[in-house]
PDB file of N, CA and C in Angstrom:
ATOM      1  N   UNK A   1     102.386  88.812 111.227  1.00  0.00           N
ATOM      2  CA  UNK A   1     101.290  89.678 110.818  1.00  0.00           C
ATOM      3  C   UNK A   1     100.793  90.464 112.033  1.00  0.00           C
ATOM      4  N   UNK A   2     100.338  91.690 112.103  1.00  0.00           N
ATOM      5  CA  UNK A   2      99.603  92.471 113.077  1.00  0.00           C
ATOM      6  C   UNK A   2      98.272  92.487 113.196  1.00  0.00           C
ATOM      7  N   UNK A   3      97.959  92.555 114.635  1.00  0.00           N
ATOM      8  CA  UNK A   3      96.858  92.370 114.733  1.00  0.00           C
ATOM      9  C   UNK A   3      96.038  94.216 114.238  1.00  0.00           C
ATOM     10  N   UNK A   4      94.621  93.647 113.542  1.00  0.00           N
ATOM     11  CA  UNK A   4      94.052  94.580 113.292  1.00  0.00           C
ATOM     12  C   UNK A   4      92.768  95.386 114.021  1.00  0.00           C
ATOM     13  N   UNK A   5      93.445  96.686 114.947  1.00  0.00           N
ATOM     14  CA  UNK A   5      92.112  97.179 115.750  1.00  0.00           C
ATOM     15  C   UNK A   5      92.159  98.843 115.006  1.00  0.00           C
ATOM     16  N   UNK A   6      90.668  98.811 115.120  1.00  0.00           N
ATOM     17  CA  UNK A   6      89.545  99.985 114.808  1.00  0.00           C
ATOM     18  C   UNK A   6      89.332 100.670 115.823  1.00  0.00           C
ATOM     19  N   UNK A   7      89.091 101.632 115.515  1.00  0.00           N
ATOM     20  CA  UNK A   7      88.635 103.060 116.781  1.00  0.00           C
ATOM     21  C   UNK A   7      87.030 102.741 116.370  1.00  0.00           C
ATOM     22  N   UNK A   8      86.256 103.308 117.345  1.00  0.00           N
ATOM     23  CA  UNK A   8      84.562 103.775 117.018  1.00  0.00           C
ATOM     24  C   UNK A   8      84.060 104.893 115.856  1.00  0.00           C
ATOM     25  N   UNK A   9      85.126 105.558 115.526  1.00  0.00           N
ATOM     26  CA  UNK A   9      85.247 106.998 114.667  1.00  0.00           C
ATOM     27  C   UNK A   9      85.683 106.357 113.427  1.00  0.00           C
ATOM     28  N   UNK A  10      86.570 105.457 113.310  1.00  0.00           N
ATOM     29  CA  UNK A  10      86.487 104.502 112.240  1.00  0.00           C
ATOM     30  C   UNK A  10      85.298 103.672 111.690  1.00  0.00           C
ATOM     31  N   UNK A  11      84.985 102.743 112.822  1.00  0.00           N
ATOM     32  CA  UNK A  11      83.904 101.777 112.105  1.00  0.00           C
ATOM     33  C   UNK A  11      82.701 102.808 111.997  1.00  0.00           C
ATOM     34  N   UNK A  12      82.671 103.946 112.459  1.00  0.00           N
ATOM     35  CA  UNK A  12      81.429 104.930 111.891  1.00  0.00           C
ATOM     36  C   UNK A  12      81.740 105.368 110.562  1.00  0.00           C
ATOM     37  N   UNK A  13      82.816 105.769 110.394  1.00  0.00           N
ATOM     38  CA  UNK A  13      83.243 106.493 108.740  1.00  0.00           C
ATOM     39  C   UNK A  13      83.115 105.675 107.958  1.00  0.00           C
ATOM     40  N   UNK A  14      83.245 104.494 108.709  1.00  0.00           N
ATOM     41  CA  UNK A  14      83.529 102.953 107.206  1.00  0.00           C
ATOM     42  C   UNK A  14      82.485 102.512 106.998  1.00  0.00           C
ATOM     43  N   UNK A  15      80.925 103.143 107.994  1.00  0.00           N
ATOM     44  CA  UNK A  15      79.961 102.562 107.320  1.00  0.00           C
ATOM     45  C   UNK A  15      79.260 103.626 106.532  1.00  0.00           C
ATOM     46  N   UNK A  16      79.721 104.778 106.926  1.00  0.00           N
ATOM     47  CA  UNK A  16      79.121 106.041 105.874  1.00  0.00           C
ATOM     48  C   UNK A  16      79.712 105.787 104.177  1.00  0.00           C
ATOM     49  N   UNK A  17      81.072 105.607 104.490  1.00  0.00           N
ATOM     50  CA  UNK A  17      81.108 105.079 103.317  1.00  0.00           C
ATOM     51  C   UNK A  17      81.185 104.110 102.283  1.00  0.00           C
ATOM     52  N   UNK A  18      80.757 103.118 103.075  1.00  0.00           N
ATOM     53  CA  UNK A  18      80.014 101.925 102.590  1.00  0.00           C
ATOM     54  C   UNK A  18      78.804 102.160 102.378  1.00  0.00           C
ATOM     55  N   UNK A  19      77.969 103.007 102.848  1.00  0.00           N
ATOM     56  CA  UNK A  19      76.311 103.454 102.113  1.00  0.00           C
ATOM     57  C   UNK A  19      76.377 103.977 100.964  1.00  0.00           C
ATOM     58  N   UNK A  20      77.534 105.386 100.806  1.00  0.00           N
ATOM     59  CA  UNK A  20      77.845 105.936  99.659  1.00  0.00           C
ATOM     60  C   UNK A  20      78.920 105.721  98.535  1.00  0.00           C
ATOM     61  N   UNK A  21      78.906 103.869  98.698  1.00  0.00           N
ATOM     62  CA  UNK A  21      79.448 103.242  97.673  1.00  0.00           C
ATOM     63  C   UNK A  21      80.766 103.247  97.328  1.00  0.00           C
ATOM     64  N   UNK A  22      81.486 103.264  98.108  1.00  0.00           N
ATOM     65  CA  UNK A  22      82.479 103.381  98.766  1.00  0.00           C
ATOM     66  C   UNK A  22      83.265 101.534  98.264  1.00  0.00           C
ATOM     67  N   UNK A  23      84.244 101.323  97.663  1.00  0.00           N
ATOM     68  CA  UNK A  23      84.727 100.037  97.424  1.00  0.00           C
ATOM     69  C   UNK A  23      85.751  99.767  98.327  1.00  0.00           C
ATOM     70  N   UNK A  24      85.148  98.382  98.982  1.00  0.00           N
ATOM     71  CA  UNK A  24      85.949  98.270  99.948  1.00  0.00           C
ATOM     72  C   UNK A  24      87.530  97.318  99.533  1.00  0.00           C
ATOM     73  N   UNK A  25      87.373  96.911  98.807  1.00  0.00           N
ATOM     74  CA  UNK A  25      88.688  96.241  98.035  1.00  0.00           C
ATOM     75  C   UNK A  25      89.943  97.248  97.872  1.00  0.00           C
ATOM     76  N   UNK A  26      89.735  98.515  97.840  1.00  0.00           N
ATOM     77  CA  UNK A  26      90.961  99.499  98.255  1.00  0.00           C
ATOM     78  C   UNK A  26      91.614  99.446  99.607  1.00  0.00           C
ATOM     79  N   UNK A  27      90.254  99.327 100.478  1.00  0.00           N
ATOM     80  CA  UNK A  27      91.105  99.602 101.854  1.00  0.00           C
ATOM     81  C   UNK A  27      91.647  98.301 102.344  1.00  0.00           C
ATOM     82  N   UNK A  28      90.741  97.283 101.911  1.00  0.00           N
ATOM     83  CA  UNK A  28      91.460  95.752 102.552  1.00  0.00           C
ATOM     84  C   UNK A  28      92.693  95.590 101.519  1.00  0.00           C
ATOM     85  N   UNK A  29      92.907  96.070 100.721  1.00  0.00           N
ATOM     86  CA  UNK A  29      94.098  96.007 100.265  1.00  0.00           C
ATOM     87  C   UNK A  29      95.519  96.924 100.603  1.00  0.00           C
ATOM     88  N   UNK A  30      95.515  97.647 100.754  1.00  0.00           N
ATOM     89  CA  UNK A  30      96.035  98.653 101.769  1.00  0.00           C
ATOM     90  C   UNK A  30      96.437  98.223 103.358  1.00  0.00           C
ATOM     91  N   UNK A  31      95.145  98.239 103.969  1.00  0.00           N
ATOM     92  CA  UNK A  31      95.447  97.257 105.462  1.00  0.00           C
ATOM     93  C   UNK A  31      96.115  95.838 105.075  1.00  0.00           C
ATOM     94  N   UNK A  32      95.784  95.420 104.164  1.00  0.00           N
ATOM     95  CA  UNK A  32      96.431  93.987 104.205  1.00  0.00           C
ATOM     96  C   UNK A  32      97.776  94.139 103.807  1.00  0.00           C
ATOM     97  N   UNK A  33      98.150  95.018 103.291  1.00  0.00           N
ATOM     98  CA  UNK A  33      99.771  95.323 103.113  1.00  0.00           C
ATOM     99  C   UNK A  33     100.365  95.752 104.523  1.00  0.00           C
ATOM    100  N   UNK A  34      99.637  96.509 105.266  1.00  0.00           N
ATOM    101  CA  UNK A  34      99.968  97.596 106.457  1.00  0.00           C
ATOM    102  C   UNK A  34     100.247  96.133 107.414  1.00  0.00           C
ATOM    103  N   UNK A  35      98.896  95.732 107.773  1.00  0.00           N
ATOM    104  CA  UNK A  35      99.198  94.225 108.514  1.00  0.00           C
ATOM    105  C   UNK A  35     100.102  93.469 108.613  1.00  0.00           C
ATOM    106  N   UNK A  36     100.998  92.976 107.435  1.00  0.00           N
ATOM    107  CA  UNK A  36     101.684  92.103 107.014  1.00  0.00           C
ATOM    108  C   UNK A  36     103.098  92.884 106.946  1.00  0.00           C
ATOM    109  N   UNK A  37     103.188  94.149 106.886  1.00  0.00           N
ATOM    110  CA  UNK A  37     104.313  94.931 107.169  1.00  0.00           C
ATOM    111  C   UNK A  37     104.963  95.281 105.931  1.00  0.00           C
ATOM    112  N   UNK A  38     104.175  95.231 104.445  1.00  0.00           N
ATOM    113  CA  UNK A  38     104.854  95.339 103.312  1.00  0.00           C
ATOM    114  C   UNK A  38     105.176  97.123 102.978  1.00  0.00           C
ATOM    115  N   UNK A  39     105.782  97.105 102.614  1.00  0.00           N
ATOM    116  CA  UNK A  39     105.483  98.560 102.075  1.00  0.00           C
ATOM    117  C   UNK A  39     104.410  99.156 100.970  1.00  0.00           C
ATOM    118  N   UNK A  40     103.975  99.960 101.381  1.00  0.00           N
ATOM    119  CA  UNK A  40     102.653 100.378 100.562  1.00  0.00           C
ATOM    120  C   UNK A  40     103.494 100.942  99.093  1.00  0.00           C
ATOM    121  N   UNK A  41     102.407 101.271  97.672  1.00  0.00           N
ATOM    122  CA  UNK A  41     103.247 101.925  96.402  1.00  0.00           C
ATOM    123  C   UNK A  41     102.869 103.097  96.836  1.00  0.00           C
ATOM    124  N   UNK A  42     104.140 103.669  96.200  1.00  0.00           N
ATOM    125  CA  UNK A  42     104.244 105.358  96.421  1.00  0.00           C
ATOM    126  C   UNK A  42     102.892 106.441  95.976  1.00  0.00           C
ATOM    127  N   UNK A  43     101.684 105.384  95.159  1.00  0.00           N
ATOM    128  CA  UNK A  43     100.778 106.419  94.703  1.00  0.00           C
ATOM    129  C   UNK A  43     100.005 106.641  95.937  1.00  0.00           C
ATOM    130  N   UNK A  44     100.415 106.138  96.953  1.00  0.00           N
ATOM    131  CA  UNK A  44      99.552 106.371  97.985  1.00  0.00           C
ATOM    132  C   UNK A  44      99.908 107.347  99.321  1.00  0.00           C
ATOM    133  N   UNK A  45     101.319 107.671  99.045  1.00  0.00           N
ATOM    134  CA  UNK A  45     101.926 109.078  99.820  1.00  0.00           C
ATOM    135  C   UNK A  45     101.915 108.691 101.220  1.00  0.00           C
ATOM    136  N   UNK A  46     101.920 107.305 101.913  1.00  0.00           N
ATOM    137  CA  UNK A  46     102.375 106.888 102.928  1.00  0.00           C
ATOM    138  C   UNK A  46     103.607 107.811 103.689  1.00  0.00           C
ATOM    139  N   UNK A  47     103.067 108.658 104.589  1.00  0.00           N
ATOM    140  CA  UNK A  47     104.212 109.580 105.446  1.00  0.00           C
ATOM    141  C   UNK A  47     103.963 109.581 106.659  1.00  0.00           C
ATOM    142  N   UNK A  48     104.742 109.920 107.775  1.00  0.00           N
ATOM    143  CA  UNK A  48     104.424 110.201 108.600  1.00  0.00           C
ATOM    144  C   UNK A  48     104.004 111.900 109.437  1.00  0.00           C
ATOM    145  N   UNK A  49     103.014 111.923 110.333  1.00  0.00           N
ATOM    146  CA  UNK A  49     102.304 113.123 110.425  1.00  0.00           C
ATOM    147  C   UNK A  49     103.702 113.641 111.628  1.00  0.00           C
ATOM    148  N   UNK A  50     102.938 115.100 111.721  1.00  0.00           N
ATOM    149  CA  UNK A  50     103.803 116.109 112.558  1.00  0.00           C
ATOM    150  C   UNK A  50     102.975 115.934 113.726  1.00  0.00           C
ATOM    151  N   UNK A  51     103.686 116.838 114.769  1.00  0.00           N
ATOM    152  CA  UNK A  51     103.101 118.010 115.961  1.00  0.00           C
ATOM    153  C   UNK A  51     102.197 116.637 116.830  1.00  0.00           C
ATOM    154  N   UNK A  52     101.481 116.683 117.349  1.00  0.00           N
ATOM    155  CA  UNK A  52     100.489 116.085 118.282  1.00  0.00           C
ATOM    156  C   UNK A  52     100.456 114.893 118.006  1.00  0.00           C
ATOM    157  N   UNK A  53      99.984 114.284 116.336  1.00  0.00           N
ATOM    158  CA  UNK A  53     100.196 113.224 115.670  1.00  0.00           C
ATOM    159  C   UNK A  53     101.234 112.658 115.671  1.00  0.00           C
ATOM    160  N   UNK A  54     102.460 112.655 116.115  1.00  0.00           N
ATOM    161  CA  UNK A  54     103.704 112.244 115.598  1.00  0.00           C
ATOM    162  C   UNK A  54     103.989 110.666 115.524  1.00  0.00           C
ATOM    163  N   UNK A  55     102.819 110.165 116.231  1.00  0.00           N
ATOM    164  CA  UNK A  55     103.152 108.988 116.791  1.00  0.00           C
ATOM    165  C   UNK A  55     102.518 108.276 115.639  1.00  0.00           C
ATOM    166  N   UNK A  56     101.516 108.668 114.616  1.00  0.00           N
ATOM    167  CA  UNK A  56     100.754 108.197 113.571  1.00  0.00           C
ATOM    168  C   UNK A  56     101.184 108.174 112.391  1.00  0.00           C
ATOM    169  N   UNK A  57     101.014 107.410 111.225  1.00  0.00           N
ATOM    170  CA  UNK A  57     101.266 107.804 109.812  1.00  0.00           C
ATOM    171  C   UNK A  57      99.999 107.901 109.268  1.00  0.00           C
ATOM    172  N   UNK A  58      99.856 108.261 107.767  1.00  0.00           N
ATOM    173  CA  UNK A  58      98.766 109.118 106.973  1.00  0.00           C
ATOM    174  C   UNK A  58      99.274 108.050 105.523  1.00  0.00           C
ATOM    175  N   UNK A  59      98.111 107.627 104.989  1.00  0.00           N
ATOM    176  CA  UNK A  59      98.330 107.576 103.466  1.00  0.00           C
ATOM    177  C   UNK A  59      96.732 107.805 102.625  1.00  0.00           C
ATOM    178  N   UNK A  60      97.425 107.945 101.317  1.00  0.00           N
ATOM    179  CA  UNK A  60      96.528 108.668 100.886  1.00  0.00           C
ATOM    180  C   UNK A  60      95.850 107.535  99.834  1.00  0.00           C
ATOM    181  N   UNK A  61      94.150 106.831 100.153  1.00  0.00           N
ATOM    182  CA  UNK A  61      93.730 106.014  99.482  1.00  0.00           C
ATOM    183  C   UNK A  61      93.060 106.437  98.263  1.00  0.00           C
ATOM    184  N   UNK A  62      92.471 107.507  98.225  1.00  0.00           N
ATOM    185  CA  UNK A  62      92.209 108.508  97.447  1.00  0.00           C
ATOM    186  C   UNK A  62      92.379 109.839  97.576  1.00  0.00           C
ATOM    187  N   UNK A  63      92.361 110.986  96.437  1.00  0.00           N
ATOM    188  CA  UNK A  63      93.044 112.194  96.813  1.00  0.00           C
ATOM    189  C   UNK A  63      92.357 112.609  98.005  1.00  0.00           C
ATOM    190  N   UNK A  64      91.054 112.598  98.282  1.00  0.00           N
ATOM    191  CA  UNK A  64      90.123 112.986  99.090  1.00  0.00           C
ATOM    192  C   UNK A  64      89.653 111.889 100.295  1.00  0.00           C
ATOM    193  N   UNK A  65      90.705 111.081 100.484  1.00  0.00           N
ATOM    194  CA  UNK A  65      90.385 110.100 100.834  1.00  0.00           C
ATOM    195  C   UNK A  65      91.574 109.497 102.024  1.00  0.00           C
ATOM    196  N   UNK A  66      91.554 110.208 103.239  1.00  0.00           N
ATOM    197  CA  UNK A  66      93.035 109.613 104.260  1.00  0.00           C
ATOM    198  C   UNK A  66      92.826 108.483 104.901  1.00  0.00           C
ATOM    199  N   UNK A  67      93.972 107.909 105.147  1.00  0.00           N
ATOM    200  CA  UNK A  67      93.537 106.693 105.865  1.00  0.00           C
ATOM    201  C   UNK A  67      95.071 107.054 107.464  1.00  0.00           C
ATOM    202  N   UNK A  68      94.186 107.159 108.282  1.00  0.00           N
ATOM    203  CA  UNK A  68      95.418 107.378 109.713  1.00  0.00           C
ATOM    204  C   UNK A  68      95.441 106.527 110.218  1.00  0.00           C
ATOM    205  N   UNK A  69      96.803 106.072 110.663  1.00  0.00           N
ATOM    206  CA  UNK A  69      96.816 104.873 111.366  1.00  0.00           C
ATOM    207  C   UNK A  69      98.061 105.155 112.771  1.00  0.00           C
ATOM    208  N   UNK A  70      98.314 103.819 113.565  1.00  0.00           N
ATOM    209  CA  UNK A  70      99.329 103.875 114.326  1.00  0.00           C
ATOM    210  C   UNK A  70      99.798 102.431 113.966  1.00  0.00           C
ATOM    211  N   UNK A  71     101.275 102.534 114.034  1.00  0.00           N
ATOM    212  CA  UNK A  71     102.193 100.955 113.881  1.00  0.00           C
ATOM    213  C   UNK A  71     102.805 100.789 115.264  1.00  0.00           C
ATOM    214  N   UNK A  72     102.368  99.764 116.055  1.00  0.00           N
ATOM    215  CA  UNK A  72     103.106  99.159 117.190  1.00  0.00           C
ATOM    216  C   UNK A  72     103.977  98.196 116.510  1.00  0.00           C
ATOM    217  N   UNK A  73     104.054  97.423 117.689  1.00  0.00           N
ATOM    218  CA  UNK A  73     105.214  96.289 117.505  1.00  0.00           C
ATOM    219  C   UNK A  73     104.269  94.792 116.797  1.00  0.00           C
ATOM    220  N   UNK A  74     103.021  94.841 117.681  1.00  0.00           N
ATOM    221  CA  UNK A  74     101.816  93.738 117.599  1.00  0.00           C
ATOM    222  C   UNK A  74     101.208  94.572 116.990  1.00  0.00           C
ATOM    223  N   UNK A  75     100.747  95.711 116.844  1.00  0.00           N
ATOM    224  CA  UNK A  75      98.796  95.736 116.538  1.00  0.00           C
ATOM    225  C   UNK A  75      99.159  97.230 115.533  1.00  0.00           C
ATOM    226  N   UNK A  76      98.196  97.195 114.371  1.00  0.00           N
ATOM    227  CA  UNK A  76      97.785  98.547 113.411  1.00  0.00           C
ATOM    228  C   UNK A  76      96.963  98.956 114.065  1.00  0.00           C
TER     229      UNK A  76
END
């Protein structure tokens, strides 16, 4: 399993949208797949980004809704 670290720009967004009701059972479900190394379902458009980003992937938790990450060897 990988270890799980947060940026500051994260745990700020995750509490904005945890005020505005925001269910968190999507994203721990999601990370808990990402963690564990499963493959995510395709409704979620898991790709990897271009240009500057390259080193990151993107999936999509809601249409309006990205989740960016990086995959090492140890740590999301």
């Amino acid at each position: 399993m990988l270890t799980i670290e947060t940026s500051k720009k994260f745990d700020k967004d995750l509490k904005i949208l945890v005020k505005n009701g925001f269910d968190l059972k999507l994203l721990y479900k999601v990370v808990g797949n990402l963690a564990t190394e499963q493959p995510l379902e395709p409704k979620y458009k898991d790709h990897p980004l271009k240009g500057a980003l390259k080193d990151f992937r993107e999936c999509h938790l809601k249409p309006d809704l990205l989740l960016v990450y990086l995959k090492n060897k140890k740590t999301l």
